[in-house]
PDB file of N, CA and C in Angstrom:
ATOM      1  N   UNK A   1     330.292 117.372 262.454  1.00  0.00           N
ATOM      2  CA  UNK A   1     329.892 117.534 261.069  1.00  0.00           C
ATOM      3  C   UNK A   1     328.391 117.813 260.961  1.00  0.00           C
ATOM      4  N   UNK A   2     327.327 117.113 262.096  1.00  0.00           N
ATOM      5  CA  UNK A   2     326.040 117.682 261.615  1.00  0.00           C
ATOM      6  C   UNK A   2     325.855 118.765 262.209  1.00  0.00           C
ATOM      7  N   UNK A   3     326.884 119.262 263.316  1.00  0.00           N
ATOM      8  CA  UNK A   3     326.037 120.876 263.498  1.00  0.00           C
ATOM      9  C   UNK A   3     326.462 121.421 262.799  1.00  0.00           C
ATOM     10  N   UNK A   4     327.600 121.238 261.884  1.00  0.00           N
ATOM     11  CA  UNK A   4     327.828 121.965 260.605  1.00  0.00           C
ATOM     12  C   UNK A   4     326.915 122.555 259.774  1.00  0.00           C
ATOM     13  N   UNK A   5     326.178 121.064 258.985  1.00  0.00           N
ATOM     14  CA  UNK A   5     325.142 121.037 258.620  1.00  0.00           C
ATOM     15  C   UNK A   5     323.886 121.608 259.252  1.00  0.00           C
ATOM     16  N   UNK A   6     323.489 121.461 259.943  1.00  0.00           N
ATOM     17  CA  UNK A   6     322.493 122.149 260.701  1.00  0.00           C
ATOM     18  C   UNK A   6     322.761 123.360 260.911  1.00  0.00           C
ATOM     19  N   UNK A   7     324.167 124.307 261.491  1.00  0.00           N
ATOM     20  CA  UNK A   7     324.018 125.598 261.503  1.00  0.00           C
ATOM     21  C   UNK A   7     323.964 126.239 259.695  1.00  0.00           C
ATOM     22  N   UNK A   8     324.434 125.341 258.883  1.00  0.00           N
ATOM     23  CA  UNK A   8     324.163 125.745 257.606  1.00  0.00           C
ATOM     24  C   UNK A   8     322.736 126.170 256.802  1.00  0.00           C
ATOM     25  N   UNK A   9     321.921 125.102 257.449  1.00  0.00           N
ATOM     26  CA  UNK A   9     320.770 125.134 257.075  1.00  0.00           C
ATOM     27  C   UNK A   9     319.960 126.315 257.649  1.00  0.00           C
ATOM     28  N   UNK A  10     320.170 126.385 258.520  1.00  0.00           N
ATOM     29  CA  UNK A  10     319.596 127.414 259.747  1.00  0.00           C
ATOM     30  C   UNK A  10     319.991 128.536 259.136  1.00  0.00           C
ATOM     31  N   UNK A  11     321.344 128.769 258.634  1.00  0.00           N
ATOM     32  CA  UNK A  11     321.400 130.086 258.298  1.00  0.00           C
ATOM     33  C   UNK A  11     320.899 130.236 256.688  1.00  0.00           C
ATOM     34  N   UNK A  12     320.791 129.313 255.767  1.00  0.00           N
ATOM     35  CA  UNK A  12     319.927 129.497 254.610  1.00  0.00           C
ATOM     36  C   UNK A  12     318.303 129.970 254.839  1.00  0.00           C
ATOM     37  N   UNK A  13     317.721 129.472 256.029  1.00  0.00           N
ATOM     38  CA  UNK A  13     316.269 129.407 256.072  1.00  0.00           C
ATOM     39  C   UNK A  13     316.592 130.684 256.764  1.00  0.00           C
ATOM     40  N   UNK A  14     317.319 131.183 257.025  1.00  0.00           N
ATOM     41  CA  UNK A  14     317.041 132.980 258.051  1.00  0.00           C
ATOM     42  C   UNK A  14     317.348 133.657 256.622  1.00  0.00           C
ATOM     43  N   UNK A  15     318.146 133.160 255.856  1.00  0.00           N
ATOM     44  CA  UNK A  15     318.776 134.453 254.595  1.00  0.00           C
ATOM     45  C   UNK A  15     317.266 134.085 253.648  1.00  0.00           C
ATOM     46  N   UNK A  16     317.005 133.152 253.619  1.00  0.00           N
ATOM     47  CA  UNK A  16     315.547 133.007 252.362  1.00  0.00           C
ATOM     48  C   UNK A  16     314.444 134.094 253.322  1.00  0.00           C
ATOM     49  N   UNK A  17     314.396 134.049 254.542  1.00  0.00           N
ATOM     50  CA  UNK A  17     312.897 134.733 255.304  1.00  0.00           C
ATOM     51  C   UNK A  17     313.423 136.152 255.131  1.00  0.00           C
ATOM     52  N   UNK A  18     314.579 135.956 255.342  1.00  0.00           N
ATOM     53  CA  UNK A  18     314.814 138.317 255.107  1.00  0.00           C
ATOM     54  C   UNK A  18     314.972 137.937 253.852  1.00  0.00           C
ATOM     55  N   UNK A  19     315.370 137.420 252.788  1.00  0.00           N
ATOM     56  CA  UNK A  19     315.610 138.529 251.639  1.00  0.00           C
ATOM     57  C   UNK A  19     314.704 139.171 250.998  1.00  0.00           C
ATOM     58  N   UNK A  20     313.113 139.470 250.916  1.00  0.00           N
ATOM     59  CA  UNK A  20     312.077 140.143 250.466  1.00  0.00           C
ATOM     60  C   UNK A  20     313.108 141.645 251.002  1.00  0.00           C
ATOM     61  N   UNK A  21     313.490 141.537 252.332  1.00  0.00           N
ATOM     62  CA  UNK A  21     313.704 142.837 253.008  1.00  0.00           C
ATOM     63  C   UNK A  21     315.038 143.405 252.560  1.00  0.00           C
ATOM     64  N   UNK A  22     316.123 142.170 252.513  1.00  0.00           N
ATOM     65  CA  UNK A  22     317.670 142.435 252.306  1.00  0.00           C
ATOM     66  C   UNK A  22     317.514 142.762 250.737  1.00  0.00           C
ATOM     67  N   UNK A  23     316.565 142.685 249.711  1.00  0.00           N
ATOM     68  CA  UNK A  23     316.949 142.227 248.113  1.00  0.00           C
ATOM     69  C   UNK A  23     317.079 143.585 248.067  1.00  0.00           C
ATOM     70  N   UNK A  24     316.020 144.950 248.146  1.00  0.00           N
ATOM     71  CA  UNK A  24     316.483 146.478 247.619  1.00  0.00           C
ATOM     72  C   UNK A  24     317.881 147.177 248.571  1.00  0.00           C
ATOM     73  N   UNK A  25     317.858 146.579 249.561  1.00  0.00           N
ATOM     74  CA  UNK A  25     319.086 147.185 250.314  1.00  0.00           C
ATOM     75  C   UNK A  25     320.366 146.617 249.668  1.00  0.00           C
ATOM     76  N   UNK A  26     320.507 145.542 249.280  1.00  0.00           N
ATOM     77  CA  UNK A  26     321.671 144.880 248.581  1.00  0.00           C
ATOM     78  C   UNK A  26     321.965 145.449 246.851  1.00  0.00           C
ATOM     79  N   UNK A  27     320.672 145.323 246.573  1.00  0.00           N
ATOM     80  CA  UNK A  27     320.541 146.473 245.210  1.00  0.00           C
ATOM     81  C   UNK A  27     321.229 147.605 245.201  1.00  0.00           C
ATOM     82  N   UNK A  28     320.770 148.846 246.220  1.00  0.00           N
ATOM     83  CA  UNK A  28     320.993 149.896 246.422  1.00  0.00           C
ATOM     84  C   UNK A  28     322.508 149.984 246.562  1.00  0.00           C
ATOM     85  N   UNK A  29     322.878 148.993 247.362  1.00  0.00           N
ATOM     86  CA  UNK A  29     324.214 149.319 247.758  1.00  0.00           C
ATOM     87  C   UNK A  29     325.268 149.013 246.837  1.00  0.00           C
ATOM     88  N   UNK A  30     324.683 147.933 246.293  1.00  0.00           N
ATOM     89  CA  UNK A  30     326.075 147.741 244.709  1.00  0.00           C
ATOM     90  C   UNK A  30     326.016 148.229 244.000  1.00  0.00           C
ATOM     91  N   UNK A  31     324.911 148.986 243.465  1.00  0.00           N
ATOM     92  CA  UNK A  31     325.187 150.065 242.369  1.00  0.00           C
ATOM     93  C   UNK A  31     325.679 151.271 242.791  1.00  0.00           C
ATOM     94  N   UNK A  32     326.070 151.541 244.126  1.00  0.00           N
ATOM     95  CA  UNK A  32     326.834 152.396 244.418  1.00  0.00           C
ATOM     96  C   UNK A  32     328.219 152.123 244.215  1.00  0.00           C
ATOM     97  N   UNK A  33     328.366 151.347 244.782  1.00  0.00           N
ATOM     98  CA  UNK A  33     329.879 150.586 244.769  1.00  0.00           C
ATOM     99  C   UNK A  33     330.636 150.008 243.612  1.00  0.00           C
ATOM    100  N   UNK A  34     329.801 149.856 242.568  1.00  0.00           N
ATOM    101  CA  UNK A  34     330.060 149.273 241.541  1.00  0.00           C
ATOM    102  C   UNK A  34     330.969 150.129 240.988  1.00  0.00           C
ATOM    103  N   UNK A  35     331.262 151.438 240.607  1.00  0.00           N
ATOM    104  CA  UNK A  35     332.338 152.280 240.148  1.00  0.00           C
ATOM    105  C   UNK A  35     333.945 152.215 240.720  1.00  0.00           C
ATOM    106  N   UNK A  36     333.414 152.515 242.348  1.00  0.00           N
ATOM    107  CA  UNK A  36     334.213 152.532 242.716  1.00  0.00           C
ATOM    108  C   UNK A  36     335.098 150.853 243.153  1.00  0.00           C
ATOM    109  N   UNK A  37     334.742 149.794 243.439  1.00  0.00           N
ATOM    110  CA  UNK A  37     335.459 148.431 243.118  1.00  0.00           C
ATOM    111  C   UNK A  37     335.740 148.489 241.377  1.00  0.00           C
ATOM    112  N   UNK A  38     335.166 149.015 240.453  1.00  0.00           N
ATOM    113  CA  UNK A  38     335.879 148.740 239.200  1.00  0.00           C
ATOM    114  C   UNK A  38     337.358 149.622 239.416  1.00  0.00           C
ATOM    115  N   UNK A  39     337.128 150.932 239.843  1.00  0.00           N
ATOM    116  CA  UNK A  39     338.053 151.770 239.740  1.00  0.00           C
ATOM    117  C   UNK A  39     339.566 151.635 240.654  1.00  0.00           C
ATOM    118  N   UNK A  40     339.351 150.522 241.730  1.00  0.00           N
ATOM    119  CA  UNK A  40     339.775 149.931 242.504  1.00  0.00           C
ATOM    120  C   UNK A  40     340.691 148.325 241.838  1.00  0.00           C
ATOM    121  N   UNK A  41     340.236 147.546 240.845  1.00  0.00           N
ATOM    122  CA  UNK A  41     340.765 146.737 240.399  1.00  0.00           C
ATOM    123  C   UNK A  41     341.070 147.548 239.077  1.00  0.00           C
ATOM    124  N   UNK A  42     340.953 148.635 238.894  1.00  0.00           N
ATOM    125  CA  UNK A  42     341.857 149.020 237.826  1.00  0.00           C
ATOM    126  C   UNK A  42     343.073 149.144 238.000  1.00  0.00           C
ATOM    127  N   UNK A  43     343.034 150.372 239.327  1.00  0.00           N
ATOM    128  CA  UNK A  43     344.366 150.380 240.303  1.00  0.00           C
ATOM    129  C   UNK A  43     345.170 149.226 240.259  1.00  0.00           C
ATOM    130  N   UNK A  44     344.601 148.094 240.976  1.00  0.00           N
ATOM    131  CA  UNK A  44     345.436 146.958 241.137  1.00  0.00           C
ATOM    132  C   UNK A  44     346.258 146.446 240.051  1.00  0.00           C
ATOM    133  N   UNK A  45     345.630 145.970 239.092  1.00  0.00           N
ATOM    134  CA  UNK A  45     345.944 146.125 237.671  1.00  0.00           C
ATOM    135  C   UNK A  45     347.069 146.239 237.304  1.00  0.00           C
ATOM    136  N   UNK A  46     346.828 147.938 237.382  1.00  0.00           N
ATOM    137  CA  UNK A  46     348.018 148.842 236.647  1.00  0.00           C
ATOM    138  C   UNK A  46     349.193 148.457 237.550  1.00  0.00           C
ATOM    139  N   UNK A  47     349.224 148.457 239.141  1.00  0.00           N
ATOM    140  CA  UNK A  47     350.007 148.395 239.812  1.00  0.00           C
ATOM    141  C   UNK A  47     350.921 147.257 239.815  1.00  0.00           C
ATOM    142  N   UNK A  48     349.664 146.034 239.488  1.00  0.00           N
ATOM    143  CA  UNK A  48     350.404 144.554 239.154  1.00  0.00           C
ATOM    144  C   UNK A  48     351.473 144.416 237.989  1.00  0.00           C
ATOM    145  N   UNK A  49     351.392 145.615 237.211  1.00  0.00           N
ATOM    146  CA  UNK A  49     351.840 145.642 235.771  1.00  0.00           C
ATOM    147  C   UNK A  49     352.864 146.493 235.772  1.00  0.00           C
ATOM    148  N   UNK A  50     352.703 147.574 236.137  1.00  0.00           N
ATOM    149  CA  UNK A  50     353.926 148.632 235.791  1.00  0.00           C
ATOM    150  C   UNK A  50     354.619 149.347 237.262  1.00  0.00           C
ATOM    151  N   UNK A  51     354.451 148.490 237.964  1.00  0.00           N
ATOM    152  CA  UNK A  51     354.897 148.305 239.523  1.00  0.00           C
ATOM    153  C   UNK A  51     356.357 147.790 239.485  1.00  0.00           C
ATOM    154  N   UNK A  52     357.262 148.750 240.248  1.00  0.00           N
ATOM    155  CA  UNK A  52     358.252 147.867 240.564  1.00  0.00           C
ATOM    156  C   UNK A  52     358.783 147.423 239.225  1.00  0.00           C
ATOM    157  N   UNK A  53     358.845 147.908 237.924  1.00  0.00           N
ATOM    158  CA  UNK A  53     359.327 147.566 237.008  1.00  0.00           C
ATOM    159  C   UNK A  53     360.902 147.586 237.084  1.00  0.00           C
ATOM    160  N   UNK A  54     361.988 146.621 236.716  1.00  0.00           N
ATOM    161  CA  UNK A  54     363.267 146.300 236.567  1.00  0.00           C
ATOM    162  C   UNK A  54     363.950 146.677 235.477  1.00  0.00           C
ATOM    163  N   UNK A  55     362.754 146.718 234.183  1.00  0.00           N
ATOM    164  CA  UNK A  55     363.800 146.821 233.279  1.00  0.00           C
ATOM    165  C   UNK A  55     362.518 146.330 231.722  1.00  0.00           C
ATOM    166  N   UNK A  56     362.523 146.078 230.900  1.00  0.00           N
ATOM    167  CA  UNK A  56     361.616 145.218 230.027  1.00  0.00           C
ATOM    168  C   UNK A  56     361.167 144.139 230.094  1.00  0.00           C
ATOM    169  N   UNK A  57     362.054 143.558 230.950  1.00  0.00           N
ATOM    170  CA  UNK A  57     361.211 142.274 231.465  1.00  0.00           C
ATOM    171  C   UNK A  57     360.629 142.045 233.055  1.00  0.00           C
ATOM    172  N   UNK A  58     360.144 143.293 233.088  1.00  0.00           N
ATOM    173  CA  UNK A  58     359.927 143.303 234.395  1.00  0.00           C
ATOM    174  C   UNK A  58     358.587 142.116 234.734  1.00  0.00           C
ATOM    175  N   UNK A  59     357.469 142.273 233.703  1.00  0.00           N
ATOM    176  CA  UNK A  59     356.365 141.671 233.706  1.00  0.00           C
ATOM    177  C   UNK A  59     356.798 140.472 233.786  1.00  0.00           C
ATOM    178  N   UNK A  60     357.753 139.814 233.078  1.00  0.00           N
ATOM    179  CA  UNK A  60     357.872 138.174 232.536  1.00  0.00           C
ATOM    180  C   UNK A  60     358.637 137.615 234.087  1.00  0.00           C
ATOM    181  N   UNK A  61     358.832 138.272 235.122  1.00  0.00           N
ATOM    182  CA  UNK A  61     359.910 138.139 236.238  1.00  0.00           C
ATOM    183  C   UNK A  61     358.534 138.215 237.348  1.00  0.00           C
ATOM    184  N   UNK A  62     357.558 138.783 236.873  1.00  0.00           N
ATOM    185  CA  UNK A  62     356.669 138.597 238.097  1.00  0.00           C
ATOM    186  C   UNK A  62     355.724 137.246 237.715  1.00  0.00           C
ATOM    187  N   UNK A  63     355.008 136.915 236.604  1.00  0.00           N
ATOM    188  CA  UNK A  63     354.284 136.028 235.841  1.00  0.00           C
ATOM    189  C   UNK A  63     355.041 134.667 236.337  1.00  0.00           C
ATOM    190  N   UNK A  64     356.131 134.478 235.666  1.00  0.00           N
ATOM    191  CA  UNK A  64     357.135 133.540 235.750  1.00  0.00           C
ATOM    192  C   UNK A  64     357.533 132.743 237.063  1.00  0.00           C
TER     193      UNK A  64
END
């Protein structure tokens, strides 16, 4: 349990010393991505919903 703790800590004090460096690269990269993961859980979505439909109660048979 404490090298738990200890490799925990260790890896907070390495992520606090890079992030000056990691903060515009992490920026950069989610506003790229950001369209495409929305456009991606839209998919899912729709698929969760009108997927495999049975009949009118198809939704209340997956929920349920």
């Amino acid at each position: 349990m404490v090298m738990v703790a200890g490799a925990s800590i260790l890896g907070a004090l390495a992520l606090w010393a890079a992030w000056p460096a990691l903060h515009p690269a992490i920026l950069a990269v989610s506003r790229g991505l950001a369209p495409a993961l929305a456009a991606l859980a839209l998919a899912g979505c729709t698929v969760f919903l009108f997927g495999e439909r049975s009949g009118p109660a198809g939704i209340m048979d997956k929920i349920s």
